[in-house]
Each structure stands twice: as C-alpha cells, then as structure tokens.
PDB file of N, CA and C in Angstrom:
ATOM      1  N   UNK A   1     180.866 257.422 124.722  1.00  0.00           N
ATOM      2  CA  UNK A   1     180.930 257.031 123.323  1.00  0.00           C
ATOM      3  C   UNK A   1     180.888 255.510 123.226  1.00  0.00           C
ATOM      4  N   UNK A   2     180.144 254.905 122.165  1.00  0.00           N
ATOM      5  CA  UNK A   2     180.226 253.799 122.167  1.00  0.00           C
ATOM      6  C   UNK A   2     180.992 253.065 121.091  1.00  0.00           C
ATOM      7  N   UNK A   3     181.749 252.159 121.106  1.00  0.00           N
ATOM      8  CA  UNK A   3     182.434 251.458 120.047  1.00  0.00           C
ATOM      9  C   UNK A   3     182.019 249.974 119.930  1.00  0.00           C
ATOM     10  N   UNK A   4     181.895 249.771 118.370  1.00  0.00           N
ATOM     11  CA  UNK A   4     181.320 248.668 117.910  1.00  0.00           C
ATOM     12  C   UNK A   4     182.188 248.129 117.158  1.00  0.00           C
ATOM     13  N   UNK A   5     182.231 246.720 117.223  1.00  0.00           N
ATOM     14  CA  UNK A   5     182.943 245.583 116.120  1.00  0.00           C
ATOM     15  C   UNK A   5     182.421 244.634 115.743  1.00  0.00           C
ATOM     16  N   UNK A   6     182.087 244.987 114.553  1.00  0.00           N
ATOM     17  CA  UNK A   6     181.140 244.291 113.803  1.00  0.00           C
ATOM     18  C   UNK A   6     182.008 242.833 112.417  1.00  0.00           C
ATOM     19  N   UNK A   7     181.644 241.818 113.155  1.00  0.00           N
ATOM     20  CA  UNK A   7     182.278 240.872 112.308  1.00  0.00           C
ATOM     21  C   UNK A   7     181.411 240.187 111.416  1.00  0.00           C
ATOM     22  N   UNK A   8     182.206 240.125 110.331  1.00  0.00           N
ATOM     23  CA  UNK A   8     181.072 239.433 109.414  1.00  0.00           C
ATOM     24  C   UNK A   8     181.803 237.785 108.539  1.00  0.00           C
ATOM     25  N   UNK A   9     180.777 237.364 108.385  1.00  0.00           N
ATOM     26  CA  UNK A   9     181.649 236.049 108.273  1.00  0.00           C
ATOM     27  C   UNK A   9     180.282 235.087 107.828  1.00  0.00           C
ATOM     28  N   UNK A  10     180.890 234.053 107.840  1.00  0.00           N
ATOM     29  CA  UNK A  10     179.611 232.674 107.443  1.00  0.00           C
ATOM     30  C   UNK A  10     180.405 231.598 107.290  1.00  0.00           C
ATOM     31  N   UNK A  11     179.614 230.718 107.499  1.00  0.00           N
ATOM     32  CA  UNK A  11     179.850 229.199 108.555  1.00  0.00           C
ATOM     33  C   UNK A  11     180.823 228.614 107.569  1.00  0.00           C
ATOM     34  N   UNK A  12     180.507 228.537 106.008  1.00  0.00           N
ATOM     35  CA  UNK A  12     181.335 227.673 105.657  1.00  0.00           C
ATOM     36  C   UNK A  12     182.768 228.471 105.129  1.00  0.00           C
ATOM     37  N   UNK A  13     183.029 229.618 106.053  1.00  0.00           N
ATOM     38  CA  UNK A  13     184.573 230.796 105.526  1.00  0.00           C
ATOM     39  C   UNK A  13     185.631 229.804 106.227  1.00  0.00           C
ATOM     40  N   UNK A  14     186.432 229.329 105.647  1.00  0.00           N
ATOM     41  CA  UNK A  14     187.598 228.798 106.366  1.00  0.00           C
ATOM     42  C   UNK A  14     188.305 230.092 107.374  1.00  0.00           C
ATOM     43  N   UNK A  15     188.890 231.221 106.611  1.00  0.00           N
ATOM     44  CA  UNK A  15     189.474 232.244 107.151  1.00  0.00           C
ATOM     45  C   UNK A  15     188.796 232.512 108.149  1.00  0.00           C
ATOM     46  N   UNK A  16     187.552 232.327 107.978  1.00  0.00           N
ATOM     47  CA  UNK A  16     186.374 232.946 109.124  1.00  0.00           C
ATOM     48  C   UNK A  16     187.147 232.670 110.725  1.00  0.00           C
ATOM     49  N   UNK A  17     186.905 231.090 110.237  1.00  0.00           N
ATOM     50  CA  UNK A  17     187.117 230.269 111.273  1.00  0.00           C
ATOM     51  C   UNK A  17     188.566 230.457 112.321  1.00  0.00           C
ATOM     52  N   UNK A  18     189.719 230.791 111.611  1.00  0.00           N
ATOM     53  CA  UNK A  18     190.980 231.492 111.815  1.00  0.00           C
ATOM     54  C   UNK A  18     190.787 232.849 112.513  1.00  0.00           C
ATOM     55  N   UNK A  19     189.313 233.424 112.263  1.00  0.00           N
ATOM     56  CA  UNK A  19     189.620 235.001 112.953  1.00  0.00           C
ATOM     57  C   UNK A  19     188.757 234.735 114.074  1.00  0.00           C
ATOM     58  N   UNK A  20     187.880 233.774 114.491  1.00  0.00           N
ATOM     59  CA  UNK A  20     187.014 233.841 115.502  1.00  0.00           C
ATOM     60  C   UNK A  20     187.829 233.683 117.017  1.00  0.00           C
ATOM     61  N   UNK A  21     188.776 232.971 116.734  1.00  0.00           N
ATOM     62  CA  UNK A  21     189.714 232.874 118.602  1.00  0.00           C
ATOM     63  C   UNK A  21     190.392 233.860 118.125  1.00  0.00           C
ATOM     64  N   UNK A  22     190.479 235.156 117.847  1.00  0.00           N
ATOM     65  CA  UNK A  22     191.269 235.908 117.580  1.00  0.00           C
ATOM     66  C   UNK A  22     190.368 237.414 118.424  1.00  0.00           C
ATOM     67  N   UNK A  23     189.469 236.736 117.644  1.00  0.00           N
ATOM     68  CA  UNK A  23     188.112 237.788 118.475  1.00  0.00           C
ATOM     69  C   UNK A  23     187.169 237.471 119.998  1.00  0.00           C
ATOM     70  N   UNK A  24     187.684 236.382 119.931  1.00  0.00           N
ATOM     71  CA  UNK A  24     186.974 235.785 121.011  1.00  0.00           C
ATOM     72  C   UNK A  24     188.170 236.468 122.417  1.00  0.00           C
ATOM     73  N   UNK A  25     189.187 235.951 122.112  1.00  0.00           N
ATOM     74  CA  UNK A  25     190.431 236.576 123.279  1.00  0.00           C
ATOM     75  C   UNK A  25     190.273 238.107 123.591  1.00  0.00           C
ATOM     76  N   UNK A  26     190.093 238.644 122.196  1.00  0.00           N
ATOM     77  CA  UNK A  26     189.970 240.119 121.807  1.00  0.00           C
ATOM     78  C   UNK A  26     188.768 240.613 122.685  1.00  0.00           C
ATOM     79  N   UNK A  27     187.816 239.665 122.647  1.00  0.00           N
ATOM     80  CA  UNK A  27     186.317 240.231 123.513  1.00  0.00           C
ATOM     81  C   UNK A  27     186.390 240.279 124.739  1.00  0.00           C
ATOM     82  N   UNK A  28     187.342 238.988 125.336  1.00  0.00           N
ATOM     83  CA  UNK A  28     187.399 238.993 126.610  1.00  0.00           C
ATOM     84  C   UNK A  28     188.164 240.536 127.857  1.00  0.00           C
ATOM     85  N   UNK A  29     189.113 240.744 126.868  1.00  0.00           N
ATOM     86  CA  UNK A  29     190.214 242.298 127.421  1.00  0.00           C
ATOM     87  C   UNK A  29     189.181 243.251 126.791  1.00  0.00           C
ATOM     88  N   UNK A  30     188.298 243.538 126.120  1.00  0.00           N
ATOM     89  CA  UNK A  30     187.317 244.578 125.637  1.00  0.00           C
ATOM     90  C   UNK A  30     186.235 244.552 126.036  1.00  0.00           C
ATOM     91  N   UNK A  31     185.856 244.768 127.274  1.00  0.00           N
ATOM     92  CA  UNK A  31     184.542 244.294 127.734  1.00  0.00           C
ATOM     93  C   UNK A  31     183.562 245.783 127.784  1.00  0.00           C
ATOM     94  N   UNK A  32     184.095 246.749 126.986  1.00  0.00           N
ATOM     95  CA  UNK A  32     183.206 248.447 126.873  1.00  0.00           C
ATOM     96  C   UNK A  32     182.914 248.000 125.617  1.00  0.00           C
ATOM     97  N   UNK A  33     183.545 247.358 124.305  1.00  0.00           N
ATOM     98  CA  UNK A  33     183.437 247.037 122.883  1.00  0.00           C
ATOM     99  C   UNK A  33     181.917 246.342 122.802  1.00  0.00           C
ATOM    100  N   UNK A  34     181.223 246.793 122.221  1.00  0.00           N
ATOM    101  CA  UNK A  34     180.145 245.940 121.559  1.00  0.00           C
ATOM    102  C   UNK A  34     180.911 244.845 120.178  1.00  0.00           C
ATOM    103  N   UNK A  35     180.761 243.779 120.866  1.00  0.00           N
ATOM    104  CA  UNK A  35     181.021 242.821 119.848  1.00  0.00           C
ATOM    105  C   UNK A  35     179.588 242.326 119.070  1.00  0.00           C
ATOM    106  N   UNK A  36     179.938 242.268 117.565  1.00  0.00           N
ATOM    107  CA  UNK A  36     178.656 241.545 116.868  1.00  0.00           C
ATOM    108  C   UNK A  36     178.862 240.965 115.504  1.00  0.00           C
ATOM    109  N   UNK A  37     178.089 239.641 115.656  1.00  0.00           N
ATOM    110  CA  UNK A  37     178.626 238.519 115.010  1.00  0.00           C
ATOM    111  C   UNK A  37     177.634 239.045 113.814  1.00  0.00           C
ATOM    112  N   UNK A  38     177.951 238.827 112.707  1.00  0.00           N
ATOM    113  CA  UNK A  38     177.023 239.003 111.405  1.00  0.00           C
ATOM    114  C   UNK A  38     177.104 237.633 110.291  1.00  0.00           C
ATOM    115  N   UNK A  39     176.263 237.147 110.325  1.00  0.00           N
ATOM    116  CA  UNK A  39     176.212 235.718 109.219  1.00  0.00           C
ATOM    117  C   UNK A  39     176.322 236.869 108.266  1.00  0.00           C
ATOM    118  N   UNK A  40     177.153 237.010 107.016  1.00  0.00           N
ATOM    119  CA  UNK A  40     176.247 237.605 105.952  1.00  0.00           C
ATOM    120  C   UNK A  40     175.564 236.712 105.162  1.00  0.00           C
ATOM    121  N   UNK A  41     175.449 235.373 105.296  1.00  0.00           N
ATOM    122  CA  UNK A  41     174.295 234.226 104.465  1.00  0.00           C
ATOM    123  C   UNK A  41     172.676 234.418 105.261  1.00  0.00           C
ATOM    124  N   UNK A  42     172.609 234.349 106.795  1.00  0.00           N
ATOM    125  CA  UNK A  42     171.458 234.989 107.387  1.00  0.00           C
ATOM    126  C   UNK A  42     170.777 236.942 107.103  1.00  0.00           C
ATOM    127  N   UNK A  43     171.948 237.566 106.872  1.00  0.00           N
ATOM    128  CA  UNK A  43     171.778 238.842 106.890  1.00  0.00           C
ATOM    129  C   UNK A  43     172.576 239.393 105.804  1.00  0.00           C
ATOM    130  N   UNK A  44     171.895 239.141 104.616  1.00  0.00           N
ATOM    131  CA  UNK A  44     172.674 239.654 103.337  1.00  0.00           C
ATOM    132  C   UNK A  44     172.307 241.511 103.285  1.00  0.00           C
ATOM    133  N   UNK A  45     170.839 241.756 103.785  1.00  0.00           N
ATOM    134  CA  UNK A  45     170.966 242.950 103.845  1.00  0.00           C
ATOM    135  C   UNK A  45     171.941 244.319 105.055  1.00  0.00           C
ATOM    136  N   UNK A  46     172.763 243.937 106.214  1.00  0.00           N
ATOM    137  CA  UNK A  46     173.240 244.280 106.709  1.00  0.00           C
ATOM    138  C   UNK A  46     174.167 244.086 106.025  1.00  0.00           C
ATOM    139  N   UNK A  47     174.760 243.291 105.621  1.00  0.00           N
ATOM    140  CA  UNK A  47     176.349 243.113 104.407  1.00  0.00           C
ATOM    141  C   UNK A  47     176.092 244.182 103.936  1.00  0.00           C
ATOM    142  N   UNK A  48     175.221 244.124 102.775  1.00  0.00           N
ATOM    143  CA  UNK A  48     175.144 245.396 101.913  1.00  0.00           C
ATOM    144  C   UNK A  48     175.075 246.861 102.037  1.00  0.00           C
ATOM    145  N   UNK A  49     174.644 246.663 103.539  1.00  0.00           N
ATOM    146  CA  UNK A  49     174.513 248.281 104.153  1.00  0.00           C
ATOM    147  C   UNK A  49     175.963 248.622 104.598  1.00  0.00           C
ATOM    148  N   UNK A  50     177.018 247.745 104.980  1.00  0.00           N
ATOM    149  CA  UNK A  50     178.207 248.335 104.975  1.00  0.00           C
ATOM    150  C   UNK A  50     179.198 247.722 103.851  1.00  0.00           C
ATOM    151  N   UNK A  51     178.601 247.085 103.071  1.00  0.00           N
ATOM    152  CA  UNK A  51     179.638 247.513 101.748  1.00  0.00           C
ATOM    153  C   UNK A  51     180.541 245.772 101.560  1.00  0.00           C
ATOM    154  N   UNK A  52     180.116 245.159 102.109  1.00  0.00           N
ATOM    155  CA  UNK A  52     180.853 244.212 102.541  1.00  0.00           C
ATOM    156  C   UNK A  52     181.101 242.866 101.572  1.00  0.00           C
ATOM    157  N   UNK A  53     181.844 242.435 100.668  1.00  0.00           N
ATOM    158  CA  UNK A  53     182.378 242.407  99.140  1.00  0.00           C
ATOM    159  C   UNK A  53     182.894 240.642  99.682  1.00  0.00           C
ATOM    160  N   UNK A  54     183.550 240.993 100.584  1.00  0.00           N
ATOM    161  CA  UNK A  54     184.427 239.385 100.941  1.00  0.00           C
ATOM    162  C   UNK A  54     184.399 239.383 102.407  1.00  0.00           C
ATOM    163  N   UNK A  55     184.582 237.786 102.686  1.00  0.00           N
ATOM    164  CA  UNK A  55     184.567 237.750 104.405  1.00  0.00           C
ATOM    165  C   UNK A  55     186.089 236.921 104.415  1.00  0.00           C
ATOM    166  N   UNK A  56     186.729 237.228 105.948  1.00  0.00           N
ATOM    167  CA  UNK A  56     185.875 238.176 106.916  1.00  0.00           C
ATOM    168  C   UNK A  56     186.182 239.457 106.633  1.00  0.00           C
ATOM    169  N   UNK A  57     185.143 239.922 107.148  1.00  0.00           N
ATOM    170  CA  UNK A  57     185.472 241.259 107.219  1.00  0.00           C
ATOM    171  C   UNK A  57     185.248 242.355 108.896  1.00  0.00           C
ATOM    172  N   UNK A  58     185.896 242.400 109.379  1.00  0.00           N
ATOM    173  CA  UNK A  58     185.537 243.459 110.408  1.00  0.00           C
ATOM    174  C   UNK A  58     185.564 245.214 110.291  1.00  0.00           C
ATOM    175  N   UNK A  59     184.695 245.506 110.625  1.00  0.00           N
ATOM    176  CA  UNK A  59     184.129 246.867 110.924  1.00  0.00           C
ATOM    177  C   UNK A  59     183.743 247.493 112.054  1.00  0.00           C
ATOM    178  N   UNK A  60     184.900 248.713 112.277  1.00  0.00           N
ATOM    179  CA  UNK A  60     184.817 249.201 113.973  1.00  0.00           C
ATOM    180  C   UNK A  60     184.262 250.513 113.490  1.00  0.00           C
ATOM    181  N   UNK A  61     183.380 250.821 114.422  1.00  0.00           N
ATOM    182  CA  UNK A  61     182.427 251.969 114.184  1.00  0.00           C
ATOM    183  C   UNK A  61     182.216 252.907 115.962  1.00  0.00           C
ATOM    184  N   UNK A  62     182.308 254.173 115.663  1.00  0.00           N
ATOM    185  CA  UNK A  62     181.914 254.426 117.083  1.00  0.00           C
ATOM    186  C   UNK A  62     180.355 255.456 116.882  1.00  0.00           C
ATOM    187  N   UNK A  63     180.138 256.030 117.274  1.00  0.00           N
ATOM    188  CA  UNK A  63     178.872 256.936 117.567  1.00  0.00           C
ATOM    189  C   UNK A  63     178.620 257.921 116.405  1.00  0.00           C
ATOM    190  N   UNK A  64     180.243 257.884 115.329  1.00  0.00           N
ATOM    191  CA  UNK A  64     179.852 259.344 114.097  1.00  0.00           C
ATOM    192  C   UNK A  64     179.906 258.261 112.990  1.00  0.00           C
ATOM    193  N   UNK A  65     180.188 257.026 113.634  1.00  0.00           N
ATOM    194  CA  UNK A  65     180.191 256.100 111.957  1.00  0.00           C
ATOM    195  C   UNK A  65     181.603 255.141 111.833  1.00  0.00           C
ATOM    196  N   UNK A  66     181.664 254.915 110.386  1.00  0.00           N
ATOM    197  CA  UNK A  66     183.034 253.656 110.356  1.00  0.00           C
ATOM    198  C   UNK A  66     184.035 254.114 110.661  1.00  0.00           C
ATOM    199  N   UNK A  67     184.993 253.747 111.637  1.00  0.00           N
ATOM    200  CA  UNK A  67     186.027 254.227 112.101  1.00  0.00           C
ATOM    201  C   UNK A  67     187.183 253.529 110.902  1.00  0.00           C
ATOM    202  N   UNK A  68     186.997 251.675 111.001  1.00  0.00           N
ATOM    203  CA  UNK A  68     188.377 251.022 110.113  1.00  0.00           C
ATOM    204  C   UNK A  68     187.281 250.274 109.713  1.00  0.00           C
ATOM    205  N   UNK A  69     187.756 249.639 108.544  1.00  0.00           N
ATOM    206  CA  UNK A  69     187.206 248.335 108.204  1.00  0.00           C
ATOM    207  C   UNK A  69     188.552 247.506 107.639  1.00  0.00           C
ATOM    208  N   UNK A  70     188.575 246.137 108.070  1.00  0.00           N
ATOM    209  CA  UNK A  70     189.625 245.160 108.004  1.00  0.00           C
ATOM    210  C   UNK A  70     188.912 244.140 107.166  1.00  0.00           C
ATOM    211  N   UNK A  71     189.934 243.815 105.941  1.00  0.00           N
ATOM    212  CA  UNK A  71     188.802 242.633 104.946  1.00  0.00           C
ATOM    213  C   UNK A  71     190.357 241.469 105.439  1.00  0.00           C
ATOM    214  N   UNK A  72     190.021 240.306 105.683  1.00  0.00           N
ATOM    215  CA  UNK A  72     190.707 239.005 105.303  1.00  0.00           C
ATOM    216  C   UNK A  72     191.103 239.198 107.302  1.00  0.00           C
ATOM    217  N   UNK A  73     191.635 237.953 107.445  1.00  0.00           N
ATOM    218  CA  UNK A  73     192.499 237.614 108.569  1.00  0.00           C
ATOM    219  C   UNK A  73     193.145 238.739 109.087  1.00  0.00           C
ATOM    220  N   UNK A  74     192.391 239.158 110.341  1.00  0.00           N
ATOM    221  CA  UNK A  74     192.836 240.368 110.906  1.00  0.00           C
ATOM    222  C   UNK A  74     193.716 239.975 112.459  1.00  0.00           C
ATOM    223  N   UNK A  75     194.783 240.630 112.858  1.00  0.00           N
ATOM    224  CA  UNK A  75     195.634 240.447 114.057  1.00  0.00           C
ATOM    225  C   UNK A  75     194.879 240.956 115.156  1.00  0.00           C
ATOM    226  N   UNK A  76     195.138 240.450 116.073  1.00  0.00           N
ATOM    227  CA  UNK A  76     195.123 241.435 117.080  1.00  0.00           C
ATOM    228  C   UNK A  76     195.238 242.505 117.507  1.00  0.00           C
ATOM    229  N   UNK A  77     196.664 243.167 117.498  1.00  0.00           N
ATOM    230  CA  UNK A  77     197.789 244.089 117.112  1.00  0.00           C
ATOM    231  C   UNK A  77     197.017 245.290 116.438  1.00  0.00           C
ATOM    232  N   UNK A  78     196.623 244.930 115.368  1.00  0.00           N
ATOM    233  CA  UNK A  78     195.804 245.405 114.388  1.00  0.00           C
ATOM    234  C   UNK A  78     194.496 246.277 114.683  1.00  0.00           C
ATOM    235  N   UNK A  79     193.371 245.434 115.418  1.00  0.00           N
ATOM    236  CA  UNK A  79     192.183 245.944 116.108  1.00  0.00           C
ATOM    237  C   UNK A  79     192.205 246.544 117.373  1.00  0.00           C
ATOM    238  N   UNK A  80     193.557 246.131 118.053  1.00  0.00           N
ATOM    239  CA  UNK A  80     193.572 246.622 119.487  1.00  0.00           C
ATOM    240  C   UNK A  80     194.088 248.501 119.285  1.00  0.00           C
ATOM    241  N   UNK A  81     195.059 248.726 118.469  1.00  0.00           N
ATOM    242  CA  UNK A  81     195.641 249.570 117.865  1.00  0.00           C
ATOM    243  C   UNK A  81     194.420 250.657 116.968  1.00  0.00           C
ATOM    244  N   UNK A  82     193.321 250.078 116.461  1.00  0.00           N
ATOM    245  CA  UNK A  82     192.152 250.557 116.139  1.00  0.00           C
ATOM    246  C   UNK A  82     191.157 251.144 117.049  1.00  0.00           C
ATOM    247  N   UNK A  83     191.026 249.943 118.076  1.00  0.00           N
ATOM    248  CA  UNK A  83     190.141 250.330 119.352  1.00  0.00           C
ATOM    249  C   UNK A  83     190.839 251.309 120.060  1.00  0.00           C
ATOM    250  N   UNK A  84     191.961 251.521 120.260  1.00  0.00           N
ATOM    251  CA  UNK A  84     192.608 252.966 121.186  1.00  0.00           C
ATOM    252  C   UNK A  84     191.845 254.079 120.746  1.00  0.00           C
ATOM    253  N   UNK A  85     192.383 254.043 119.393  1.00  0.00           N
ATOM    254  CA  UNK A  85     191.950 255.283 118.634  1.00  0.00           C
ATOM    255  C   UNK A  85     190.961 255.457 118.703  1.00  0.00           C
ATOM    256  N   UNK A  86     190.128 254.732 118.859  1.00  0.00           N
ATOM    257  CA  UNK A  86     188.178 254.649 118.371  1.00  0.00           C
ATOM    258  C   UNK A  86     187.875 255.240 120.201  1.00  0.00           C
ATOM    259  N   UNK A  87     188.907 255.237 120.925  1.00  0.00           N
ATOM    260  CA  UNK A  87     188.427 255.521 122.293  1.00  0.00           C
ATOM    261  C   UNK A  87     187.589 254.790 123.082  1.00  0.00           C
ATOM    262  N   UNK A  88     188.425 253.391 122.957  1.00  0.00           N
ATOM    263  CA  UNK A  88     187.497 252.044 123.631  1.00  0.00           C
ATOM    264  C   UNK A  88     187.928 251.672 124.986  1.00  0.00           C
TER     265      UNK A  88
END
C-alpha cells in the first residue's frame, strides 16, 4: 500500500514556512511516505482537485483515497499518529 502526503502551501504563506521543518524532520523517519510539495500559486488546478480553501494544508492519502486532511500548522504528533493508521 502506498501512502502519500501531500503539502500544499506557497512561497509567500508565513505559516507555510513554520510547517516546512516540521515536515522536513517528518520525511526524514518516513522514508516508505511519498512526500509532495504542492505550490498551489504554480498548481491552482491540483488545489482544486482536493478541495483546498487555505494553506497550509496537508493531505494524507493511501491507495482508496483521502485518509486526513490537516488545514493550518500541523504537529508532528498529529501526522505521525495519522501515518500509523494510514499503514505507513
């Protein structure tokens, strides 16, 4: 099964900027996780295909579809606790 975390964000998000070493640490202990960065200013149509209103936003998805989606400054705690479940 594969699990995906899909972050979405853009350059000038302050918060953005607050969740990226959050995900970056997060990527390093998750090395089965597909990590993927999403401008939504480069890729407004992928935003829209998952619904995506405010950044950041992360979206963990495995092989049947959206597992969580997290809008604003997300923990660690939080996604790691997501990824179990998602069977990562």
């Amino acid at each position: 099964m594969t699990v995906k975390l899909l972050d979405f964000y853009a350059d000038w998000c302050g918060p953005c900027k607050t969740q990226d070493p959050i995900l970056d640490d997060l990527q390093e202990d998750w090395g089965d996780v597909e990590f993927e960065k999403v401008d939504v200013d480069e890729h407004q149509d992928v935003a829209n295909e998952y619904q995506v209103r405010s950044i950041p936003t992360i979206v963990i998805e495995d092989d049947e579809g959206v597992v969580e989606r997290f809008v604003g400054v997300t923990q660690r705690d939080d996604l790691e606790r997501v990824l179990e479940e998602a069977g990562a």
